[in-house]
C-alpha atoms as a PDB file:
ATOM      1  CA  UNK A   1     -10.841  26.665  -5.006  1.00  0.00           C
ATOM      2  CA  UNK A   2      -7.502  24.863  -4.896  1.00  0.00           C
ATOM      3  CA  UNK A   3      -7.423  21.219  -5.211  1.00  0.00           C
ATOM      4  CA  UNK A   4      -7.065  19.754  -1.999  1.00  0.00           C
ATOM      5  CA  UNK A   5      -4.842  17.116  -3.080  1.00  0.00           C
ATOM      6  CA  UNK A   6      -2.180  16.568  -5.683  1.00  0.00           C
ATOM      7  CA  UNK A   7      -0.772  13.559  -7.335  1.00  0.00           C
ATOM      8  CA  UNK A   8       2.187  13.541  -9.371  1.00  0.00           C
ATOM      9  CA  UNK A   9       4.686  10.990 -10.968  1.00  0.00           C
ATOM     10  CA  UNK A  10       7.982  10.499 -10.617  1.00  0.00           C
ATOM     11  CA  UNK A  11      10.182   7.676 -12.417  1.00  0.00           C
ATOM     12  CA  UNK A  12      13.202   5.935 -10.852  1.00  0.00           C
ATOM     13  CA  UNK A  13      15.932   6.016 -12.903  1.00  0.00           C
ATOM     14  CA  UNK A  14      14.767   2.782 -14.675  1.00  0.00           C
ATOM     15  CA  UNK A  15      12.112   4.358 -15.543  1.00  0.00           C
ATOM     16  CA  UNK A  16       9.466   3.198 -13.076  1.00  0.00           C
ATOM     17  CA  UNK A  17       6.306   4.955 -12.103  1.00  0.00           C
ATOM     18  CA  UNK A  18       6.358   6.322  -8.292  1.00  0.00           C
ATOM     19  CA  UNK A  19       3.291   8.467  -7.383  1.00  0.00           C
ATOM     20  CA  UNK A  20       3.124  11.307  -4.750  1.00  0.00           C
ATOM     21  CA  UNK A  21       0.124  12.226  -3.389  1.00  0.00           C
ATOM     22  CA  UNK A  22       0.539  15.438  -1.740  1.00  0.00           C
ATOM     23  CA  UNK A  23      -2.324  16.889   0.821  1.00  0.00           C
ATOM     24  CA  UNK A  24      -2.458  20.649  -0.063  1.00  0.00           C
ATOM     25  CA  UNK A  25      -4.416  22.608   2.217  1.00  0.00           C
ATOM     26  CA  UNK A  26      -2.115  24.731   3.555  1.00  0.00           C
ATOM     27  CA  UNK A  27      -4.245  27.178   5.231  1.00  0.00           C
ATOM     28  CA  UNK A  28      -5.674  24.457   7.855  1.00  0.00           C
ATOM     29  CA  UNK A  29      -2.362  22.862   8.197  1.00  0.00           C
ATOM     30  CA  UNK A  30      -3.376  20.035   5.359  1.00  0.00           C
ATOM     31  CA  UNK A  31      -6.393  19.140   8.009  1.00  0.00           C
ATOM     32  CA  UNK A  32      -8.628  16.634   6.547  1.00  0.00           C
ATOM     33  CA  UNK A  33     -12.471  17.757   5.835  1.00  0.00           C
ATOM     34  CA  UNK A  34     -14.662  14.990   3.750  1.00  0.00           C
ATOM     35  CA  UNK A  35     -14.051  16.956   0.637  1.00  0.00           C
ATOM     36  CA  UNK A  36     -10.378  16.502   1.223  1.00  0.00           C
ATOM     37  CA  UNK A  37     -10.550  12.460   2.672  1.00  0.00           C
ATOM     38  CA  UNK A  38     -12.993  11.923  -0.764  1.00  0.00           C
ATOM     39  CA  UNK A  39      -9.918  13.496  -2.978  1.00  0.00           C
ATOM     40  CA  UNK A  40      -7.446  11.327  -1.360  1.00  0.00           C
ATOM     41  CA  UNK A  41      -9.045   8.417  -1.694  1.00  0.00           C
ATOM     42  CA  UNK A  42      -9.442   8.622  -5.312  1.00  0.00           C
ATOM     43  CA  UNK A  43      -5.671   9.558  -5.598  1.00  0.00           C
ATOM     44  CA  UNK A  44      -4.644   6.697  -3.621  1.00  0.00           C
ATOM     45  CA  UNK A  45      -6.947   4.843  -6.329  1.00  0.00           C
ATOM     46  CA  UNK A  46      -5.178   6.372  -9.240  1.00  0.00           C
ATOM     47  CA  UNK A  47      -1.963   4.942  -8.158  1.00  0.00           C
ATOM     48  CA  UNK A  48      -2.555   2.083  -7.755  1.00  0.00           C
ATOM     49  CA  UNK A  49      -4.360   1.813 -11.219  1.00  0.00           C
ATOM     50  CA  UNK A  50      -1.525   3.164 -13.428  1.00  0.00           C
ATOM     51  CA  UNK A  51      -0.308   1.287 -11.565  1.00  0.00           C
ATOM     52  CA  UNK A  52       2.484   2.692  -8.985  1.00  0.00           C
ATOM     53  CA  UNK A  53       5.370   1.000  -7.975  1.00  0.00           C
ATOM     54  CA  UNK A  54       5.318   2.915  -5.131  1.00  0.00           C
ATOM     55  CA  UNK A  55       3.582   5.605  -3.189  1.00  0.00           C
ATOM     56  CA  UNK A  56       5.114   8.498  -1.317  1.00  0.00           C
ATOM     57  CA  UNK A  57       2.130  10.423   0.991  1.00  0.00           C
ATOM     58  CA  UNK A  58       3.115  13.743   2.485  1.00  0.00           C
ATOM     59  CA  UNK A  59       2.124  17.004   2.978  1.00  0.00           C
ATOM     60  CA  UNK A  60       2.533  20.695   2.131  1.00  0.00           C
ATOM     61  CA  UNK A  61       4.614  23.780   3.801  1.00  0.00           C
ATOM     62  CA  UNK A  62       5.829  22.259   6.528  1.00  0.00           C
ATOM     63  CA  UNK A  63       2.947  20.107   7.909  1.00  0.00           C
ATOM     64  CA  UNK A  64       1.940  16.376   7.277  1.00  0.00           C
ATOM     65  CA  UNK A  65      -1.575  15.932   8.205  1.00  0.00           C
ATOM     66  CA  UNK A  66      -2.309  18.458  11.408  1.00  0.00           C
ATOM     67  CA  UNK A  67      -5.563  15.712  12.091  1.00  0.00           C
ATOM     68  CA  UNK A  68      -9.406  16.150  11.402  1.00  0.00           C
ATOM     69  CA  UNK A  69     -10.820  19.793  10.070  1.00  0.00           C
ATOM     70  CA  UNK A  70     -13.114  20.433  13.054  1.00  0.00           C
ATOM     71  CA  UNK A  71     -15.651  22.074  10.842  1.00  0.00           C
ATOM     72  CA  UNK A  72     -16.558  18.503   9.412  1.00  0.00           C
ATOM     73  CA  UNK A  73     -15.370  16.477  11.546  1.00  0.00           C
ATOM     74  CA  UNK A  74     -19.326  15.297  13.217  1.00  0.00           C
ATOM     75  CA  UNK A  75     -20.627  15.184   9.558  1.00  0.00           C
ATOM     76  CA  UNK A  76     -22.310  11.942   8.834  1.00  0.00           C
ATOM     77  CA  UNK A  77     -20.124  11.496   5.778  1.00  0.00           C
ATOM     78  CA  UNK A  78     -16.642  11.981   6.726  1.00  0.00           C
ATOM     79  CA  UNK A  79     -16.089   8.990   9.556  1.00  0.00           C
ATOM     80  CA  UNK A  80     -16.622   6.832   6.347  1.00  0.00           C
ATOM     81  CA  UNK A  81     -14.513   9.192   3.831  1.00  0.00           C
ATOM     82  CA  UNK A  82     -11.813   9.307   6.340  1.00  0.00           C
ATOM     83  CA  UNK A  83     -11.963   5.276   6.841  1.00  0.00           C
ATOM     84  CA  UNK A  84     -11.946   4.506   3.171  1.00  0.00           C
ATOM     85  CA  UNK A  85      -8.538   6.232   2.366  1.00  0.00           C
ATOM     86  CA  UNK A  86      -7.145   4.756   5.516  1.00  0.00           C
ATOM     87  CA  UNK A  87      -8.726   1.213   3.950  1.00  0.00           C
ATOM     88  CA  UNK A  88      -7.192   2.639   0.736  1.00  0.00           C
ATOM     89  CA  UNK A  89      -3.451   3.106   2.432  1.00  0.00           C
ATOM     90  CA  UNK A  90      -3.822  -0.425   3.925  1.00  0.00           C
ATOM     91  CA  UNK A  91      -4.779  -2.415   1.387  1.00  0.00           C
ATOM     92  CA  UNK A  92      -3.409  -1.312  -1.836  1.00  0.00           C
ATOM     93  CA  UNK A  93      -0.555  -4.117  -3.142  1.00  0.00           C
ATOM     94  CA  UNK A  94       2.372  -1.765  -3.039  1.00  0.00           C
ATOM     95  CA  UNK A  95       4.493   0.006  -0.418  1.00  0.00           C
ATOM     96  CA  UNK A  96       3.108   3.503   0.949  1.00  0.00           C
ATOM     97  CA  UNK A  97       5.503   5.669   2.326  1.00  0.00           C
ATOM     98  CA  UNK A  98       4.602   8.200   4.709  1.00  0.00           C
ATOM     99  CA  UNK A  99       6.759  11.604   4.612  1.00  0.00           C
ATOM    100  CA  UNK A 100       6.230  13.415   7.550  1.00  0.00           C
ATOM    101  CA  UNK A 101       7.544  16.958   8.275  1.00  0.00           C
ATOM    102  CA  UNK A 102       5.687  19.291  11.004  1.00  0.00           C
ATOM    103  CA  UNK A 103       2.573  17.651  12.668  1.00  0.00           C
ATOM    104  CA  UNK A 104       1.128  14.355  12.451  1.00  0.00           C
ATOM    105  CA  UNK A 105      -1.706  14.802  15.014  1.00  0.00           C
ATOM    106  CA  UNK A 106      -4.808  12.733  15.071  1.00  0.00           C
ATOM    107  CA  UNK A 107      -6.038  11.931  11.655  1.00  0.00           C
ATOM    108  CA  UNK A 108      -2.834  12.344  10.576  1.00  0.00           C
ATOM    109  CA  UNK A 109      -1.155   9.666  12.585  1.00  0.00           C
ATOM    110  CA  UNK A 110      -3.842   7.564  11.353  1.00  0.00           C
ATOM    111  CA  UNK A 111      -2.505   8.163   7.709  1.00  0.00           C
ATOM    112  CA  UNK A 112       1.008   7.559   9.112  1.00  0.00           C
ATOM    113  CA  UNK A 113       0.341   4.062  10.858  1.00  0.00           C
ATOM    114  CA  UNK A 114      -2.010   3.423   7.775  1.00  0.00           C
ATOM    115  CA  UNK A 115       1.417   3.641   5.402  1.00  0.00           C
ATOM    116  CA  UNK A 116       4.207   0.852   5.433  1.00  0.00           C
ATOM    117  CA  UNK A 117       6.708   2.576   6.390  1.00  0.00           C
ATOM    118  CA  UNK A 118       7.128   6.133   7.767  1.00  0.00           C
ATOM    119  CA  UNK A 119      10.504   8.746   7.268  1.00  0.00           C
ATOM    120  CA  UNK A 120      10.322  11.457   9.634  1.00  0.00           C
ATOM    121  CA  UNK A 121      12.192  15.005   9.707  1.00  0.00           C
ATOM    122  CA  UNK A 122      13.047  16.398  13.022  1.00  0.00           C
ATOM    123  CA  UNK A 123      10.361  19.016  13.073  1.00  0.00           C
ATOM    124  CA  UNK A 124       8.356  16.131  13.015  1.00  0.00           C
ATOM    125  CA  UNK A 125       5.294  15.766  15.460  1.00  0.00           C
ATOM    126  CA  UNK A 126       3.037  12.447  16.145  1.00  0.00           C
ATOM    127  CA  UNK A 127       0.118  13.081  18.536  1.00  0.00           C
ATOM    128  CA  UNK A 128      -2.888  11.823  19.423  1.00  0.00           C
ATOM    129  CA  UNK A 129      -4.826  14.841  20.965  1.00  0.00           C
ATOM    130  CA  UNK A 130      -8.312  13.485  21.311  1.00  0.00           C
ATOM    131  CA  UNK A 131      -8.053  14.026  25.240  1.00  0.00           C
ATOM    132  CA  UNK A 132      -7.864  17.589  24.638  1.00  0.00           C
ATOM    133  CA  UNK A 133     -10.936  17.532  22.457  1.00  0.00           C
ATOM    134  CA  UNK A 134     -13.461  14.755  24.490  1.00  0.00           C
ATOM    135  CA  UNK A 135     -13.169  12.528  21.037  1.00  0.00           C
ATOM    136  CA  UNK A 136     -12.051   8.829  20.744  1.00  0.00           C
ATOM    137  CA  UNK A 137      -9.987   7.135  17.729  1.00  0.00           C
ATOM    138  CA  UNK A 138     -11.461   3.450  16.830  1.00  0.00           C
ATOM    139  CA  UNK A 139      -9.838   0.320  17.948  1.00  0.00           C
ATOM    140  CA  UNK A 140      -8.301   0.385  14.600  1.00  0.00           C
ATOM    141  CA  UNK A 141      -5.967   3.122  15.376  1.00  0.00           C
ATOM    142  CA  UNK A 142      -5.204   2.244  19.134  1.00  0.00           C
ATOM    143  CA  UNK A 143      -3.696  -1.585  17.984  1.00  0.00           C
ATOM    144  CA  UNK A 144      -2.107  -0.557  14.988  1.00  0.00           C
ATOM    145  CA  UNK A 145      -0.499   2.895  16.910  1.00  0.00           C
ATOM    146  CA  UNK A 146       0.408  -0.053  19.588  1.00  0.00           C
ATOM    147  CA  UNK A 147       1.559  -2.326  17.143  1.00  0.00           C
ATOM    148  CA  UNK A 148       4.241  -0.072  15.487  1.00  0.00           C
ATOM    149  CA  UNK A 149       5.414   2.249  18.114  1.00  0.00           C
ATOM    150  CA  UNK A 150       4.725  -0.243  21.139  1.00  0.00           C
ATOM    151  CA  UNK A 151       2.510  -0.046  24.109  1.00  0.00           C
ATOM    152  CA  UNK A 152       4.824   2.077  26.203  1.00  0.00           C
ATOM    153  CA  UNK A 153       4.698   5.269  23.365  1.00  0.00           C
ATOM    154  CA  UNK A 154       1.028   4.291  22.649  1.00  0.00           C
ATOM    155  CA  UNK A 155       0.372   4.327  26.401  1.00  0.00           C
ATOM    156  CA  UNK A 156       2.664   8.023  26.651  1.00  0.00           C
ATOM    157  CA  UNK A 157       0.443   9.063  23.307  1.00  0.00           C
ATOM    158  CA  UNK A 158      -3.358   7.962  23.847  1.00  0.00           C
ATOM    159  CA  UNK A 159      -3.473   8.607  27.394  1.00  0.00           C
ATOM    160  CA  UNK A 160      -0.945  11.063  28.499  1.00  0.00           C
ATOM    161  CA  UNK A 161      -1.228  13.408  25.784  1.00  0.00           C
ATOM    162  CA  UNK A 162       2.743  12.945  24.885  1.00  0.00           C
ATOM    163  CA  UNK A 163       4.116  13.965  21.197  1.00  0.00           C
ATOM    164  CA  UNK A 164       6.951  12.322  19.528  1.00  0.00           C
ATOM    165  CA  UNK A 165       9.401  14.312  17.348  1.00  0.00           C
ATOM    166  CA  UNK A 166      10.452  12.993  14.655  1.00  0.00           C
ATOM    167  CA  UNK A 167      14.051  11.462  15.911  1.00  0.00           C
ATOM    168  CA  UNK A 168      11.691  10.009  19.110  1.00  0.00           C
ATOM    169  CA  UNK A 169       9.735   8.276  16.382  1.00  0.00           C
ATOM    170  CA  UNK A 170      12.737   6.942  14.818  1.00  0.00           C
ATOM    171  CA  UNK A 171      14.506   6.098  17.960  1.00  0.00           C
ATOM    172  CA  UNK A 172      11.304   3.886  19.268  1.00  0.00           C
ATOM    173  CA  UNK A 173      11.032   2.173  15.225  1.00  0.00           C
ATOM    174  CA  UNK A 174       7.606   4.297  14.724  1.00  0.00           C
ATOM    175  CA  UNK A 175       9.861   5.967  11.444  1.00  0.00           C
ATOM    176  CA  UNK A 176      12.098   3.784   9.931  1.00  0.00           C
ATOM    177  CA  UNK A 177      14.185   6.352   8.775  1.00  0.00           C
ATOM    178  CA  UNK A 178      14.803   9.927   9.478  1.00  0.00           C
ATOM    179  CA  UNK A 179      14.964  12.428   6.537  1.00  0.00           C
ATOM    180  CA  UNK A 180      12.403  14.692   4.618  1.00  0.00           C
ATOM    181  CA  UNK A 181      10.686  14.108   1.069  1.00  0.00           C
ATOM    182  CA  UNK A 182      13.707  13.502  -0.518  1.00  0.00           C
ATOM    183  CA  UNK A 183      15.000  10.862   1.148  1.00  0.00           C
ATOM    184  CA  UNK A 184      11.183   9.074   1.300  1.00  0.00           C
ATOM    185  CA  UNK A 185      11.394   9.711  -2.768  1.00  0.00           C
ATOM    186  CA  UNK A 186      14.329   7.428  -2.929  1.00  0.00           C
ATOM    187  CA  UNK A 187      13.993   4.902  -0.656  1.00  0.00           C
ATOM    188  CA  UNK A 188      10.547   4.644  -2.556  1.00  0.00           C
ATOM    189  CA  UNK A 189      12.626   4.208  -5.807  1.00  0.00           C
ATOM    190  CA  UNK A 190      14.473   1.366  -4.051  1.00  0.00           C
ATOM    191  CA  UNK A 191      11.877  -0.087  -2.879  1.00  0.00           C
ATOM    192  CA  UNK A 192      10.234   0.130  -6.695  1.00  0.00           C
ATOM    193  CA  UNK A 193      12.888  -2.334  -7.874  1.00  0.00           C
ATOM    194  CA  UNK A 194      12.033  -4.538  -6.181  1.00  0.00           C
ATOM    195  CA  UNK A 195       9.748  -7.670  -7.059  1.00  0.00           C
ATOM    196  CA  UNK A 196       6.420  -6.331  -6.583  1.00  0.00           C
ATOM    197  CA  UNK A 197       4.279  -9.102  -6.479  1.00  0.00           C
ATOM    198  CA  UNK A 198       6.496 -10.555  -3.508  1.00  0.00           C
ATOM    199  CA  UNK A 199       6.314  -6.851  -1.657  1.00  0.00           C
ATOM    200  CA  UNK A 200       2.575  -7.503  -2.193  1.00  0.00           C
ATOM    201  CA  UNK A 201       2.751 -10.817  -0.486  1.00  0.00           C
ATOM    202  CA  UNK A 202       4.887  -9.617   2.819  1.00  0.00           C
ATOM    203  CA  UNK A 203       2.380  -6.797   2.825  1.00  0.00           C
ATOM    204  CA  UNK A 204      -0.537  -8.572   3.341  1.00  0.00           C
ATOM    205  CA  UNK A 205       1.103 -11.444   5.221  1.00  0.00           C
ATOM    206  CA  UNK A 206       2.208  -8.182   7.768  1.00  0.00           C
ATOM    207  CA  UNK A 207      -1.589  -6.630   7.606  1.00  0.00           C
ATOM    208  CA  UNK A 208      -2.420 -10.461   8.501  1.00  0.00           C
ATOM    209  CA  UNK A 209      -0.537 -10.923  11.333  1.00  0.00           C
ATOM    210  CA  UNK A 210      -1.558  -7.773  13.374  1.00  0.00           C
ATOM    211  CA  UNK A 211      -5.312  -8.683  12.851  1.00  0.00           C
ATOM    212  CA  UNK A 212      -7.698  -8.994  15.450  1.00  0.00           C
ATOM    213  CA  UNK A 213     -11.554  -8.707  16.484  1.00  0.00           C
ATOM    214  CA  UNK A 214     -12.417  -5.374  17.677  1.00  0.00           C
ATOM    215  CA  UNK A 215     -14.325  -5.453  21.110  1.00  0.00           C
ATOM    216  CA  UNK A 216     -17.710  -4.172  20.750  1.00  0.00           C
ATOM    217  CA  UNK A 217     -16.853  -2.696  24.368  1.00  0.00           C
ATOM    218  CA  UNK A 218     -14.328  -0.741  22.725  1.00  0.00           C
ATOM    219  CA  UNK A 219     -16.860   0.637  19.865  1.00  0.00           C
ATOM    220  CA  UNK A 220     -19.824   1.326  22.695  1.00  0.00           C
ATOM    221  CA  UNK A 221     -16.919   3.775  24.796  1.00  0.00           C
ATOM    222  CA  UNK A 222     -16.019   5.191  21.297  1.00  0.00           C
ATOM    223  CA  UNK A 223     -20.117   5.827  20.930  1.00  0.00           C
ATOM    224  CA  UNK A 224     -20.426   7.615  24.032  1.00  0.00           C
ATOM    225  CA  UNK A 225     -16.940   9.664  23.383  1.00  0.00           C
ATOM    226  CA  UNK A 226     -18.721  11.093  20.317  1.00  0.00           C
ATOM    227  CA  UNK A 227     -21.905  11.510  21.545  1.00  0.00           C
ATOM    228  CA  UNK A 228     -21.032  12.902  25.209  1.00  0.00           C
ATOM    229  CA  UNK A 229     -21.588  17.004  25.926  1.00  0.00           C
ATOM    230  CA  UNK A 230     -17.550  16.695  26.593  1.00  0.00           C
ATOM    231  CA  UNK A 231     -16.816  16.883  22.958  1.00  0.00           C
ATOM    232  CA  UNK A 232     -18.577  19.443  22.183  1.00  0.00           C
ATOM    233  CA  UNK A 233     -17.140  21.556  24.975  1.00  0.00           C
ATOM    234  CA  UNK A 234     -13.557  20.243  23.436  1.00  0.00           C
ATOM    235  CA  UNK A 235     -14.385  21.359  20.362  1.00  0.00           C
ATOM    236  CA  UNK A 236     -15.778  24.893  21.631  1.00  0.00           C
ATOM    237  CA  UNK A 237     -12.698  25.529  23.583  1.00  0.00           C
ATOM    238  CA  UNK A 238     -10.183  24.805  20.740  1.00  0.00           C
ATOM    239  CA  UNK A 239     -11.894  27.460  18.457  1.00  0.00           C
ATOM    240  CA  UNK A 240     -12.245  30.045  21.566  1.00  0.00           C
ATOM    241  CA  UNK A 241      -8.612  29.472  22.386  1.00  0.00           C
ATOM    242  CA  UNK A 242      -9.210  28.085  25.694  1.00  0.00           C
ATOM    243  CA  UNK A 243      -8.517  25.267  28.204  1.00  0.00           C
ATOM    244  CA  UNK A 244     -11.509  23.076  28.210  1.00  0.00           C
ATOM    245  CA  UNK A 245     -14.187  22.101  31.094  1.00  0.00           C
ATOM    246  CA  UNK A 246     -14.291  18.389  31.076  1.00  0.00           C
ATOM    247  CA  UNK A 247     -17.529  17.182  33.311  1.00  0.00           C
ATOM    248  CA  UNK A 248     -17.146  13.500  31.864  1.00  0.00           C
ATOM    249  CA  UNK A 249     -20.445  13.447  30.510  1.00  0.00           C
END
């Protein structure tokens, strides 16, 4: 079986080290399962401990991160695999760079929000489509989807079910700049020049200021999302190819 994900090197034309960490499971539209979140997160690792200068995340054929593989996504172990590489993202002390082309739906607009800085192609799609399934993202997600696309796109996202292409996200500051791996590769080699341990600084300084305490309300609704005969149904109906029943239980 193919390696889920790849990580390769790439030097800027001073010579410094910029990784790319590539989610290769083409098949599921680079879907996340555990085995694939666990792979990730000790590529994101490996980067940081050559170390990088900077990272460039993307994905293969034509699709970013298409959210969570449904066949895994109630195992016990992948709510924690998926939350360590989006820990991993957040906290590492240099700039990640997300490179989306083709969808960016669920999980994967948790990897996107969980990078720096985001460059977006047209084909480009950021969803949230846990409506459709009877599944909630974590207060997490909601502020810092909020934070960097504001709380009129989050609103359009998280509760009407609206998709941004990528020139949307651009237009609304979600992507910083359009273009496709190529262009993330070298504003990542920019960026690499730069003095890293005062990139390091603004990052955390900017992870700093958009803290704040999750509501245990929030985390009880999230409980009852997951745990509610709705979500199954969702689930059922995506892999029968059919609208879902809803009964809000």
């Amino acid at each position: 079986m193919a390696d889920p994900i790849d990580l390769d090197w790439r030097d800027t034309a001073t010579g410094l080290p910029v990784a790319v960490v590539s989610i290769r499971r083409p098949a599921r539209r680079n879907a996340l399962d555990t085995d694939a979140c666990v792979a990730l997160a000790a590529a994101l690792e490996q980067a940081g401990a050559r170390p990088a200068r900077a990272v460039v995340l993307t994905g293969s054929e034509g699709s970013f991160c298409a959210g969570a593989d449904l066949g895994t996504v109630r195992d016990a172990g992948f709510g924690p695999a998926l939350r360590s590489v989006l820990d991993a993202l957040v906290d590492l002390p240099i700039v990640c760079i997300a490179a989306v082309d083709g969808p960016a739906l669920g999980a994967g607009v948790q990897l996107a929000v969980s990078c720096d800085l985001r460059v977006a192609t047209p084909a480009a799609r950021f969803g949230v489509p846990a409506g459709r399934l009877g599944l909630m993202v974590d207060h997490w997600t909601v502020r810092r989807v909020s934070l960097l696309a504001g709380q009129g796109v989050a609103r359009a996202m998280l509760l009407g079910g609206v998709q941004m292409d990528g020139d949307q996200a651009v237009a609304a500051g979600f992507a910083q700049r359009a273009g496709d791996l190529d262009a993330a590769l070298a504003w990542a080699g920019e960026i690499a020049e730069l003095a890293p341990l005062t990139l390091a600084g603004h990052k955390l300084a900017l992870n700093r200021v958009e803290m704040g305490a999750d509501d245990a309300r929030v985390e009880e609704a999230r409980r009852r999302a997951w745990s509610s005969s709705d979500l199954e149904e969702g689930i059922t109906a995506f892999r029968e190819r059919r609208p879902p029943r809803f009964q809000g239980a």
